[in-house]
N, C-alpha and C. Protein backbone atom coordinates (compact mmCIF):
# COMPACT_ATOMS: atom_id res chain seq x y z
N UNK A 1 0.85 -1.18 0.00
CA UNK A 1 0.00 0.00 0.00
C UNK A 1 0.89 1.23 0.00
N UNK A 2 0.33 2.26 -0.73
CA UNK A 2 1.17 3.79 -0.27
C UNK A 2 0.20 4.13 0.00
N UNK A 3 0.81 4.98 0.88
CA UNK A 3 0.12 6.31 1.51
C UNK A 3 0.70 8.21 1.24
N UNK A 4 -0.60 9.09 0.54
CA UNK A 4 0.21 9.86 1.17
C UNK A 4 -0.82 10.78 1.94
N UNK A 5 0.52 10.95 2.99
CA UNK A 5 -0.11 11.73 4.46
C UNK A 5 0.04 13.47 4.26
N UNK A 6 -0.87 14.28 4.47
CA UNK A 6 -1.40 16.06 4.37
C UNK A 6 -1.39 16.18 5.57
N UNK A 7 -0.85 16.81 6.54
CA UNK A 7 -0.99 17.75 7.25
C UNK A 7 -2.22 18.64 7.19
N UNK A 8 -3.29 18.99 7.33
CA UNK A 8 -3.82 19.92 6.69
C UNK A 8 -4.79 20.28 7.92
N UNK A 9 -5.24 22.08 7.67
CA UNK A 9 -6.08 23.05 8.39
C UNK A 9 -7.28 22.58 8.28
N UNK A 10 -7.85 22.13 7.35
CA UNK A 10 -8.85 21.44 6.79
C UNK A 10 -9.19 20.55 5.56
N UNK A 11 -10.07 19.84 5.26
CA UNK A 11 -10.31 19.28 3.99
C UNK A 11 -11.22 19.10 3.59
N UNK A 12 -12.02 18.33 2.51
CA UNK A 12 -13.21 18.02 2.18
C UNK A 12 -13.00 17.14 1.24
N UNK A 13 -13.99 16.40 0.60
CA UNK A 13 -13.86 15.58 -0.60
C UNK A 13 -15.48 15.80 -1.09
N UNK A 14 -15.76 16.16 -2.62
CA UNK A 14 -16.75 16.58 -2.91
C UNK A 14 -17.05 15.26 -4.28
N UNK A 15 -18.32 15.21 -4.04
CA UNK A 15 -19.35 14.38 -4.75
C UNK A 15 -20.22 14.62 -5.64
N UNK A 16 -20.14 14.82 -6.80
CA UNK A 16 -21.43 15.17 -7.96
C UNK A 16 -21.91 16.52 -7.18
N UNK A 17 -21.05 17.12 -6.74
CA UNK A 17 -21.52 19.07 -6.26
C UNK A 17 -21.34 18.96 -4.81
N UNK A 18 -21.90 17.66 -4.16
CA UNK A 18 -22.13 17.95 -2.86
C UNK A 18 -20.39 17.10 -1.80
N UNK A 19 -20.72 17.50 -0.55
CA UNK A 19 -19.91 17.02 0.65
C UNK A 19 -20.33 16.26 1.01
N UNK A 20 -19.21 15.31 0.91
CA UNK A 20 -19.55 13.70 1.19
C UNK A 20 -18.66 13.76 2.78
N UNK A 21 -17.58 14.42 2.73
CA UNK A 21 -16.81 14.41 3.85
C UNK A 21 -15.78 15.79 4.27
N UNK A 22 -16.16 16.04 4.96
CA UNK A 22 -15.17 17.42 5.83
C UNK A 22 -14.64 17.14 6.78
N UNK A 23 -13.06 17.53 7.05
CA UNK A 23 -12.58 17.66 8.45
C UNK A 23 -12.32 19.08 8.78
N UNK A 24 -12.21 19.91 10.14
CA UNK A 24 -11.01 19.90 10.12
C UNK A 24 -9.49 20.41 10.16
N UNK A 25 -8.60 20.61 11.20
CA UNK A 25 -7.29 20.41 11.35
C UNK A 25 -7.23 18.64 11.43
N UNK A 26 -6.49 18.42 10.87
CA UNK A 26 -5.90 16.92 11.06
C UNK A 26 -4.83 16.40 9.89
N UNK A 27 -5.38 15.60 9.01
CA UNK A 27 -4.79 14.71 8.12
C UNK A 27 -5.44 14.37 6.95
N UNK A 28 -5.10 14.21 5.51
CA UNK A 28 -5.80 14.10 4.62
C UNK A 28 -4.94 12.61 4.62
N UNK A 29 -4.97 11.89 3.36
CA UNK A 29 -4.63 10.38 3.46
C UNK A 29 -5.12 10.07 1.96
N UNK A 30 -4.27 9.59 1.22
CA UNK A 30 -4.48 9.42 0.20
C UNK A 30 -3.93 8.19 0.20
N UNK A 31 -4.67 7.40 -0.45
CA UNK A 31 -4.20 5.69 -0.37
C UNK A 31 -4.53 4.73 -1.71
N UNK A 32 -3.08 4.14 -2.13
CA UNK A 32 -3.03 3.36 -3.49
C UNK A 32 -2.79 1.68 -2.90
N UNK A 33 -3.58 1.03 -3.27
CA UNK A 33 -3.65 -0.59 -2.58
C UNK A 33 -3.18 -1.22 -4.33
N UNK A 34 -2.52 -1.97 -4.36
CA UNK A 34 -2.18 -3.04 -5.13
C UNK A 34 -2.27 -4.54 -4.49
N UNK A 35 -2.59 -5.80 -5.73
CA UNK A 35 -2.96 -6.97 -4.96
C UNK A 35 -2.26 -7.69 -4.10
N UNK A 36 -0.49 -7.08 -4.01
CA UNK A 36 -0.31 -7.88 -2.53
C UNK A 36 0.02 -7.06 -1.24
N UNK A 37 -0.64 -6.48 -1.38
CA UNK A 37 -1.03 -5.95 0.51
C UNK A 37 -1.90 -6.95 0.84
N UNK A 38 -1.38 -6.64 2.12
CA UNK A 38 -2.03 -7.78 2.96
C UNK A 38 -2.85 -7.09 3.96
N UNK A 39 -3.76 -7.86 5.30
CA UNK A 39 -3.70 -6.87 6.52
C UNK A 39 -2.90 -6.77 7.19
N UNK A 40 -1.75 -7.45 7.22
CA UNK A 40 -0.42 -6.40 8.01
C UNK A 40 -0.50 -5.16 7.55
N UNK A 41 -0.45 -4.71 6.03
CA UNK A 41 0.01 -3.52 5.93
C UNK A 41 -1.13 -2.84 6.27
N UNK A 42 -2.28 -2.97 6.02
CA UNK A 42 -3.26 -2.14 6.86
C UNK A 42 -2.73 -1.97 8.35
N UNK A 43 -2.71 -2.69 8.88
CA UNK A 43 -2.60 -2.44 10.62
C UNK A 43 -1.27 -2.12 10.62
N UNK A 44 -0.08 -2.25 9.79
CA UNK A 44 1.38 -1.81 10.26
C UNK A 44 0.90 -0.08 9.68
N UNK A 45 0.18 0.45 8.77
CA UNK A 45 0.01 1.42 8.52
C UNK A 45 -0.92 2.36 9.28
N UNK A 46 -2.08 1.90 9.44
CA UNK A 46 -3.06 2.25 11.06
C UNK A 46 -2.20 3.00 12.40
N UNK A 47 -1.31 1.78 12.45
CA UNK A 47 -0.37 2.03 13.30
C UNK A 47 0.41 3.26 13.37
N UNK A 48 1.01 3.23 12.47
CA UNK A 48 2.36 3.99 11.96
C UNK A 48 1.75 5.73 11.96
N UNK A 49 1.13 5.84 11.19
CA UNK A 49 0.48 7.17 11.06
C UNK A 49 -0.48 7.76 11.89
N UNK A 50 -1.27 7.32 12.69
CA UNK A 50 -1.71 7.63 14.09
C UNK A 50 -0.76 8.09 15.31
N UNK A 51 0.23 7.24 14.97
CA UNK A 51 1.91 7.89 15.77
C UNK A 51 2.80 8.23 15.39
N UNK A 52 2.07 9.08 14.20
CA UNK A 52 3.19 10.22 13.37
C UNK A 52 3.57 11.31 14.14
N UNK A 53 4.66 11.86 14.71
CA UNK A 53 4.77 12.97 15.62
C UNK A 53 4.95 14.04 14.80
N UNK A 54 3.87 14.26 14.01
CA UNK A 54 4.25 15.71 12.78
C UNK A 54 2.97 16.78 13.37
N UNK A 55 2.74 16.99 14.47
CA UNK A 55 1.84 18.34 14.90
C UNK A 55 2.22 18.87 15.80
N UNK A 56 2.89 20.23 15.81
CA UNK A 56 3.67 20.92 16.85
C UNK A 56 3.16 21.24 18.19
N UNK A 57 3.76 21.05 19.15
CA UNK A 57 3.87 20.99 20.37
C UNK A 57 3.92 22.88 20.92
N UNK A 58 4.17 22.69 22.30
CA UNK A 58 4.00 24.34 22.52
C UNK A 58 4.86 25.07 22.34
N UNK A 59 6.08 24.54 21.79
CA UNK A 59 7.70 25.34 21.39
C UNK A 59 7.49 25.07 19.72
N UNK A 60 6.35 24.87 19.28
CA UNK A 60 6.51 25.00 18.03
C UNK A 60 7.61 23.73 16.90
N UNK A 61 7.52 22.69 17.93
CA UNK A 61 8.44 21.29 17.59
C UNK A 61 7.33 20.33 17.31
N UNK A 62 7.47 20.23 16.21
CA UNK A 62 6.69 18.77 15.63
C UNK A 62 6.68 17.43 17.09
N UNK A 63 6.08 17.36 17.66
CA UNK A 63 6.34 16.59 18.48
C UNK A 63 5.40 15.70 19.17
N UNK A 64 3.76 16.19 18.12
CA UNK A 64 2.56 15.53 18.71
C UNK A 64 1.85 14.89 17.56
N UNK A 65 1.13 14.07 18.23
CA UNK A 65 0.47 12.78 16.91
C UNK A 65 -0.27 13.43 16.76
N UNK A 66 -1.61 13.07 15.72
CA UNK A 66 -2.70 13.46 15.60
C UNK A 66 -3.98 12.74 16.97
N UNK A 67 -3.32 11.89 17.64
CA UNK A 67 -4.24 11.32 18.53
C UNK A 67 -3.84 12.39 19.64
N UNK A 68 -2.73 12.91 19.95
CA UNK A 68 -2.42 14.10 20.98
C UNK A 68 -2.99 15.43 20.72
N UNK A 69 -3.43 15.51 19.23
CA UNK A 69 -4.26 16.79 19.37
C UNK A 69 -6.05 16.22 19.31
N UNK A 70 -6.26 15.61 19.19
CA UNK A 70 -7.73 14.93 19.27
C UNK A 70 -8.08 15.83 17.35
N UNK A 71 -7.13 15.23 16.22
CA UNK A 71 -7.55 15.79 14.95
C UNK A 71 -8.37 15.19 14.21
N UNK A 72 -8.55 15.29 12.87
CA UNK A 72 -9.48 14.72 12.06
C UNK A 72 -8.46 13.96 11.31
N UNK A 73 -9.18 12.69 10.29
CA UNK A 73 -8.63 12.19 9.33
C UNK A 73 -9.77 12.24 8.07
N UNK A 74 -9.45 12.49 7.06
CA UNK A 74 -10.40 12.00 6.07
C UNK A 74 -9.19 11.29 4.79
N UNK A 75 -9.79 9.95 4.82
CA UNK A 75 -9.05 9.11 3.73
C UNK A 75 -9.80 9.11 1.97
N UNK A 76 -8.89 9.10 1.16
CA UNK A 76 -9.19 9.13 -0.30
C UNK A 76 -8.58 7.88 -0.63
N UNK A 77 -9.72 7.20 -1.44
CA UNK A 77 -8.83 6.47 -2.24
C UNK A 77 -8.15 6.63 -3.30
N UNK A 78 -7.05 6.56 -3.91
CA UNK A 78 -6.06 7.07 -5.11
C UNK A 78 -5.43 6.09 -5.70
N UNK A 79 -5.98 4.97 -6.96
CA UNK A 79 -5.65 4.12 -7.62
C UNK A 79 -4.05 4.68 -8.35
N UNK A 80 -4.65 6.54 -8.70
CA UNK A 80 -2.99 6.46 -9.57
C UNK A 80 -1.43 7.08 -8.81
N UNK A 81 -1.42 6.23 -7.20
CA UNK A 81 -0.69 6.16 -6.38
C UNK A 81 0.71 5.05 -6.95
N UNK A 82 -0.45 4.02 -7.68
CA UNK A 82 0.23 2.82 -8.23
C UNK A 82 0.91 3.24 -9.27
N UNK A 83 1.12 4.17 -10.13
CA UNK A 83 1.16 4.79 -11.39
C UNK A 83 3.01 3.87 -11.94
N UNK A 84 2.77 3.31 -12.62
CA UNK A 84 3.87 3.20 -13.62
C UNK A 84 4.58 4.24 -14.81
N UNK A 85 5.75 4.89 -14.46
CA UNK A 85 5.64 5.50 -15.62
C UNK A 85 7.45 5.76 -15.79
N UNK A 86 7.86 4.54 -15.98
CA UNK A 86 9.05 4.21 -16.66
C UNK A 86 9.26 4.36 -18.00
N UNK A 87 8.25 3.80 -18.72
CA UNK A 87 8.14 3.83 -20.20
C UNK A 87 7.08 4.60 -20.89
N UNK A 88 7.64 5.23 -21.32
CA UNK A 88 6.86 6.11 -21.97
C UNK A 88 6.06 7.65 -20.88
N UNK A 89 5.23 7.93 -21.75
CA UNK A 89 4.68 9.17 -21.33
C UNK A 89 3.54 9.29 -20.47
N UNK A 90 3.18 7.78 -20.59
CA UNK A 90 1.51 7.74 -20.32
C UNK A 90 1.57 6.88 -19.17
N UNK A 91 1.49 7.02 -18.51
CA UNK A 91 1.32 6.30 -16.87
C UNK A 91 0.63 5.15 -17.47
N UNK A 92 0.75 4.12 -16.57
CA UNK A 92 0.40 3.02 -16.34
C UNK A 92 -0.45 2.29 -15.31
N UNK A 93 -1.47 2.31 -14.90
CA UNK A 93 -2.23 1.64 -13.45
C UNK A 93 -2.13 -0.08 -13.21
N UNK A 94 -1.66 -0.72 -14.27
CA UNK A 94 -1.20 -2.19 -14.03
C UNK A 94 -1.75 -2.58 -12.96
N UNK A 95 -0.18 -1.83 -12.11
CA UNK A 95 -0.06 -2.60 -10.52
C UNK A 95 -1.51 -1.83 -9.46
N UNK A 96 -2.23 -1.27 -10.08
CA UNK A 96 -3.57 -0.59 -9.27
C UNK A 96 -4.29 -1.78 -9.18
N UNK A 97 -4.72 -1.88 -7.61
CA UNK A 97 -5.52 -3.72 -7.63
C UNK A 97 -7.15 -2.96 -7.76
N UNK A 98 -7.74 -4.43 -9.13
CA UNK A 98 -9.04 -4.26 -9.31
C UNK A 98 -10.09 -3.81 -8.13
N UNK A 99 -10.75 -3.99 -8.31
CA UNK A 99 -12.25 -2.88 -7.05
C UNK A 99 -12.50 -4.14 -6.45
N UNK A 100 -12.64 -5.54 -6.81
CA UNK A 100 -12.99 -6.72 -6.04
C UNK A 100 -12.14 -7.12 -4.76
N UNK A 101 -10.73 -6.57 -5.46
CA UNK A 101 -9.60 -6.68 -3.79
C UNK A 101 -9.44 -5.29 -3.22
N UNK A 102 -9.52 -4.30 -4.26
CA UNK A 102 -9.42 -2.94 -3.51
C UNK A 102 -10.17 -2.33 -2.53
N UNK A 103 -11.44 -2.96 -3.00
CA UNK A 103 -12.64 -2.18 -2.17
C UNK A 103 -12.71 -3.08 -0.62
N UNK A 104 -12.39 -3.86 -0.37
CA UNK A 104 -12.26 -4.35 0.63
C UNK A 104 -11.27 -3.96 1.91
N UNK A 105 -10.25 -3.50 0.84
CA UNK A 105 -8.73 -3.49 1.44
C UNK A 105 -8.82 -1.64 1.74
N UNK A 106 -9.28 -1.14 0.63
CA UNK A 106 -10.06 0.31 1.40
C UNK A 106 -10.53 0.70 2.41
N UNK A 107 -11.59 -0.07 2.75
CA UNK A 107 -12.86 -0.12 3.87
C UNK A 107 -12.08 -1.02 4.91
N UNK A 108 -11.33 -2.00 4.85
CA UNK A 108 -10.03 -2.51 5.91
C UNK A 108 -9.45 -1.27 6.92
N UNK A 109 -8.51 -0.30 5.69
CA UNK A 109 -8.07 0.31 5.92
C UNK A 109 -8.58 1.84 6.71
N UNK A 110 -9.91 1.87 6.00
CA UNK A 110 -10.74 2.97 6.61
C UNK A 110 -11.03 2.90 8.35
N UNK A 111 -11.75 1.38 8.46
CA UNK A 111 -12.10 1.07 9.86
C UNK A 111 -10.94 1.34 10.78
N UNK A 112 -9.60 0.24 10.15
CA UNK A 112 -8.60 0.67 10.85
C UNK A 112 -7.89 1.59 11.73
N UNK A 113 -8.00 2.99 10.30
CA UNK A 113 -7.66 4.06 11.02
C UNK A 113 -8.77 4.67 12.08
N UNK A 114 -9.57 4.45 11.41
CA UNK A 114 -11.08 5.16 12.80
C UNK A 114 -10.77 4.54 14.02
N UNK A 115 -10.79 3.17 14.03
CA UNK A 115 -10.54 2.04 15.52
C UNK A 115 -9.02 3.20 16.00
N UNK A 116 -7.71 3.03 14.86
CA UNK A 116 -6.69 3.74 16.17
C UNK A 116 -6.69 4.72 16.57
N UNK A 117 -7.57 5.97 15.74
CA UNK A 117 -7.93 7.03 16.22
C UNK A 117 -9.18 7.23 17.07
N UNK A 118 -9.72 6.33 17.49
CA UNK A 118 -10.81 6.18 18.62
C UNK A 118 -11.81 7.19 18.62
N UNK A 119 -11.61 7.37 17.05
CA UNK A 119 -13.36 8.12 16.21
C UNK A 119 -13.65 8.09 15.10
N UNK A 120 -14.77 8.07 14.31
CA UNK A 120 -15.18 8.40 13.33
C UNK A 120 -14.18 9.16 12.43
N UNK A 121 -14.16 8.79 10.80
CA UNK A 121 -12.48 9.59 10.38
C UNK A 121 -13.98 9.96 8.93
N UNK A 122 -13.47 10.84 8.28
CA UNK A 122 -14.27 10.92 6.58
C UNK A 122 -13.50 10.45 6.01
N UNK A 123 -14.44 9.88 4.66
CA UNK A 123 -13.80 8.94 3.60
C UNK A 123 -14.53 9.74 2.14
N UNK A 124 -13.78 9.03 1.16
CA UNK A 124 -13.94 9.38 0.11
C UNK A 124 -15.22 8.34 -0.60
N UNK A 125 -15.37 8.08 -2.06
CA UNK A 125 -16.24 7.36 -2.07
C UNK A 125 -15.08 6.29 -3.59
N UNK A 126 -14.62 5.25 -3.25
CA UNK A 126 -13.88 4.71 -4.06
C UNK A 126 -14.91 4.16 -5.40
N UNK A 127 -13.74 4.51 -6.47
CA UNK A 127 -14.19 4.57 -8.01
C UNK A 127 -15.01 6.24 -8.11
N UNK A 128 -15.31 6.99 -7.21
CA UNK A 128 -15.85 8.13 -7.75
C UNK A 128 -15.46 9.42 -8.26
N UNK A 129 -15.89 9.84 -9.04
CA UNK A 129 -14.69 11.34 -9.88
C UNK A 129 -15.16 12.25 -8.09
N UNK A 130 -14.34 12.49 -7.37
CA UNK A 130 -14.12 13.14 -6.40
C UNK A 130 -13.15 14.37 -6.65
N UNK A 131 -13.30 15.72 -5.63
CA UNK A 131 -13.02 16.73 -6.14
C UNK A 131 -12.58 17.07 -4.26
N UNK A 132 -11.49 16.84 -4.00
CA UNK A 132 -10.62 17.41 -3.09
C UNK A 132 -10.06 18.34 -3.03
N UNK A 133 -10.88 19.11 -1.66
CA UNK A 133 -9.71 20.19 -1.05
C UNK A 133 -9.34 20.32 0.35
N UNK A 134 -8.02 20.90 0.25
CA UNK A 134 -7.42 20.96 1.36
C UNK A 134 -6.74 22.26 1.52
N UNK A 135 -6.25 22.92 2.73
CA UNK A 135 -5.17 23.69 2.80
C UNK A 135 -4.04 22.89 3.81
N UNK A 136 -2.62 22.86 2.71
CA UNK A 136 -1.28 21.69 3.14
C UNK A 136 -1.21 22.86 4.61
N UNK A 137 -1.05 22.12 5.81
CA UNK A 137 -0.82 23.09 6.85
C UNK A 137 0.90 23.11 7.21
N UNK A 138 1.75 24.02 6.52
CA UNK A 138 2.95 23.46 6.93
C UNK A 138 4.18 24.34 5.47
N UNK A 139 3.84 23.62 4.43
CA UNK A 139 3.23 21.86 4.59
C UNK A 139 3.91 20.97 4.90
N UNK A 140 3.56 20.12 5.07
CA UNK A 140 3.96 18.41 5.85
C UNK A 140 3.15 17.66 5.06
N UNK A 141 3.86 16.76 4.19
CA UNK A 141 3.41 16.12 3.29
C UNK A 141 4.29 15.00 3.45
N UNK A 142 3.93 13.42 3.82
CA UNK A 142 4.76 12.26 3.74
C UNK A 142 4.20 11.12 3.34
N UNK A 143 5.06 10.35 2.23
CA UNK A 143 4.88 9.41 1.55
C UNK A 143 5.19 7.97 2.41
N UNK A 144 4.19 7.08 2.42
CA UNK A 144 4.80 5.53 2.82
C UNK A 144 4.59 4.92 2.40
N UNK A 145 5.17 4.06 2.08
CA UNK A 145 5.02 2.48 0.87
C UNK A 145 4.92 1.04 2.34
N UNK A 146 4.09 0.37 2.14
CA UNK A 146 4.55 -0.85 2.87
C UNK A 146 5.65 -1.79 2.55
N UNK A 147 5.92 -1.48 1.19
CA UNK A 147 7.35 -2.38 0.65
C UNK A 147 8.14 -1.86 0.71
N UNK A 148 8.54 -1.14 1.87
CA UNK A 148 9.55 -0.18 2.37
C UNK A 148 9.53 0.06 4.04
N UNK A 149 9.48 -0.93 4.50
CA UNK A 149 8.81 -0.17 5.70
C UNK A 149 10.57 -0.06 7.13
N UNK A 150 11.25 -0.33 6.35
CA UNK A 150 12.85 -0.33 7.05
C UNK A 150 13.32 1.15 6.50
């Protein structure tokens, strides 16, 4: 799985005009699943980014999770996370896993983070032309791959 993690003042993810989901100070989350993630990487990722120490403390030092400020999360799903584009000009989604393993491994991942953040998080609506905004608070913007996790 990658992830990428926003910092952000707020966000939203918009639906055929309307708000499907708003946070928000917290975290935006953009997430590309290919078919071999497993649920380790859900829960090594749950994990990991719930005890990201990227929200500043009272000296102005990155030094607090998002569970230490009581923030928001709203997750997107983002198939062209997977993007191939070695050859040629035109990206590639190959390694993007179909909606039969994705959509599962989405909604895995969704619960996940809600359970370690011990609330309700917003989500996007996977396969939908979605229209995201955010302001980057920072910015603080970080990438994680599970096939990388050393």
């Amino acid at each position: 799985m990658k992830t990428v993690i926003q910092r952000v003042k707020y966000a939203s993810v918009t639906i055929d005009g309307h708000i499907k989901s708003k946070i928000d100070a917290g975290l935006l989350i953009l997430v590309g699943i290919e078919d071999s993630d497993t649920q380790e990487d859900i829960d090594w990722l749950c994990k990991k980014i719930v005890s990201l120490r990227i929200f500043d403390d009272e000296y102005g030092v990155m030094n607090k999770s998002i569970t230490d400020m009581n923030g928001d999360i709203l997750v997107v799903s983002q198939f062209t996370l997977m993007a191939s584009y070695k050859k040629g000009n035109r990206p590639s989604y190959i390694r993007a896993s179909k909606p039969d393993k994705a959509v599962p491994m989405y909604e895995g991942f969704c619960n996940g983070i809600s359970i370690a953040l011990g609330k309700e998080i917003g989500t996007g609506e996977f396969g939908a032309d979605m229209k995201v905004e955010l302001l980057n608070d920072g910015p603080v913007t970080i990438c994680m791959d599970t096939h990388n996790k050393e």
